[in-house]
Protein backbone atom coordinates (compact mmCIF):
# COMPACT_ATOMS: atom_id res chain seq x y z
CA UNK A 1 97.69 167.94 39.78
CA UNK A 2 95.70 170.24 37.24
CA UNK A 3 97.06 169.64 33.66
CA UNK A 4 97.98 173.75 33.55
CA UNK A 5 100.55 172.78 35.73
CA UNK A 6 102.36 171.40 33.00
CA UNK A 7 102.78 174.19 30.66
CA UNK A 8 103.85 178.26 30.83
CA UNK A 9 101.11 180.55 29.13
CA UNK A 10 102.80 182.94 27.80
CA UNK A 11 100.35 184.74 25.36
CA UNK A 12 97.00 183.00 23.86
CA UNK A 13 99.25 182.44 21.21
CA UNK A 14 102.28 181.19 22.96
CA UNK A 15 102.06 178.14 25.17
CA UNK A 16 105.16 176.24 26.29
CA UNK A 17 105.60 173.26 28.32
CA UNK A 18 107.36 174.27 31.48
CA UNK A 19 110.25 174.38 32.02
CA UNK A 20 111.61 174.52 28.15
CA UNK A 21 111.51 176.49 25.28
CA UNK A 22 109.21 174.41 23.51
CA UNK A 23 105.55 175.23 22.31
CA UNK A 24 103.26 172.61 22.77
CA UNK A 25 102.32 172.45 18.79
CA UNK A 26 105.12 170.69 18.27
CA UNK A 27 103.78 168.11 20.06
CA UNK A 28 100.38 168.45 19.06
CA UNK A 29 101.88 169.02 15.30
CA UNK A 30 103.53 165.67 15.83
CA UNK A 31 100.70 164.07 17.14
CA UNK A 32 97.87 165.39 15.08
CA UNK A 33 99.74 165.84 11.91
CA UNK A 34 102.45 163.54 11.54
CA UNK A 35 100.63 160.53 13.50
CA UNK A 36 103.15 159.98 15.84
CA UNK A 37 102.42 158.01 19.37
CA UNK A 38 103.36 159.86 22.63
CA UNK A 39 106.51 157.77 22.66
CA UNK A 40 107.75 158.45 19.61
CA UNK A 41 107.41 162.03 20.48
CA UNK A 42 109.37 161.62 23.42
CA UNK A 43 112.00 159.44 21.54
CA UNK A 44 111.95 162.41 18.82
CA UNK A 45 112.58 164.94 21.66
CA UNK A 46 114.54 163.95 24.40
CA UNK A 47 114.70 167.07 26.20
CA UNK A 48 111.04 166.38 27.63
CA UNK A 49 109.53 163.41 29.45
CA UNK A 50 106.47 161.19 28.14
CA UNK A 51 104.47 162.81 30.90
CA UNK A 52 104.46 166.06 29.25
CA UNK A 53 104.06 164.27 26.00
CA UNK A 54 100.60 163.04 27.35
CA UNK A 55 99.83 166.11 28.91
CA UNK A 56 99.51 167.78 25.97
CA UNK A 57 98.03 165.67 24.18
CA UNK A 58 95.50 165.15 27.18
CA UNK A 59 95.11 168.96 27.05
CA UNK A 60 94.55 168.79 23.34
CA UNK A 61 91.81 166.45 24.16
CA UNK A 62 90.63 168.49 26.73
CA UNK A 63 90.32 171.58 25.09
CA UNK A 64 89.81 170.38 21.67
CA UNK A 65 88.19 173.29 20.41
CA UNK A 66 90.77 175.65 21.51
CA UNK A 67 93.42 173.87 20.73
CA UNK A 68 92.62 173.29 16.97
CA UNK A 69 92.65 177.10 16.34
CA UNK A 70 95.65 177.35 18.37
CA UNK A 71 97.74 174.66 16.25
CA UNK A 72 95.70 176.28 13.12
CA UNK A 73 96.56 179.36 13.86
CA UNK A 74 100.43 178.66 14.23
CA UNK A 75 100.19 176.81 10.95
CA UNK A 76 99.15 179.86 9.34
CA UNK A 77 101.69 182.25 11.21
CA UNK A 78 104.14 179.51 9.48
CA UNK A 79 102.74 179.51 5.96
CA UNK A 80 103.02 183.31 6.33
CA UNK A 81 106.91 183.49 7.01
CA UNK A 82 107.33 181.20 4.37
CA UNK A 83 106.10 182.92 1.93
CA UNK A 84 107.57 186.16 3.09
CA UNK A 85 110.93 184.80 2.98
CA UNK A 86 110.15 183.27 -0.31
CA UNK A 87 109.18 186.72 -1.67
CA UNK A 88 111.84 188.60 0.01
CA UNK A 89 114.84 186.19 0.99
CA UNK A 90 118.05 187.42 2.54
CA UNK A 91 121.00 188.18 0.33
CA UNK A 92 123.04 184.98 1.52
CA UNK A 93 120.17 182.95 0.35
CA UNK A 94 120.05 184.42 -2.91
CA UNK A 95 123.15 183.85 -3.83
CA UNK A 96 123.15 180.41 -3.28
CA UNK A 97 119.84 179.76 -4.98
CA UNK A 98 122.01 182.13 -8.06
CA UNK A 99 124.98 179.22 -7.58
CA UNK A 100 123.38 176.39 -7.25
CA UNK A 101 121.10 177.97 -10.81
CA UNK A 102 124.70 178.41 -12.69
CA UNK A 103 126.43 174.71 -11.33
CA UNK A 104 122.77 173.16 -12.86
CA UNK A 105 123.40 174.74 -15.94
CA UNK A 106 127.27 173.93 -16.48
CA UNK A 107 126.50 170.41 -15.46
CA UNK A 108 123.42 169.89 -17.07
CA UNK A 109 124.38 172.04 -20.84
């Protein structure tokens, strides 16, 4: 079995492991990133099995170059919402930062 059987390509940007809704940088995120064995991945998210776990990763490994600028890129994509919704955040939001501002202040003096 080739290791593309594991995963719906859905866009060079969008790869998901088939069968789910999940993108394979959280895996690789998990795995690069965070340090975490294959098992622990599969412990974290029980929705997939360990093989898919080390499919990715094997793909990672396979693909290495690819891959890094994939996972890079979505880090970026992420670091980009972020700060949009930092700069512009929805109303809801706003208020709460504005309440939990005033309850610091009457607790604090």
């Amino acid at each position: 079995m080739e290791l593309e059987h594991y995963f719906d390509f859905l866009g060079a940007d969008d790869i998901r492991l088939k069968g789910t809704r999940m993108g394979i940088e959280t895996i690789l995120y998990a795995y690069i990133h965070q340090q975490r064995t294959a098992e622990e991945i599969a412990q974290i998210y029980p929705q997939i099995a360990l093989e898919q776990v080390y499919a990715t990763i094997l793909y990672y490994l396979h693909n290495q170059t690819q891959m890094t600028q994939y996972l890079t890129d979505w880090l970026d994509y992420c670091a980009q919402r972020e700060r949009e919704q930092d700069e512009n955040p929805l109303a809801i939001v706003a208020q709460l930062k504005q309440m939990k501002a005033e309850r610091s202040v009457a607790t604090h003096g």
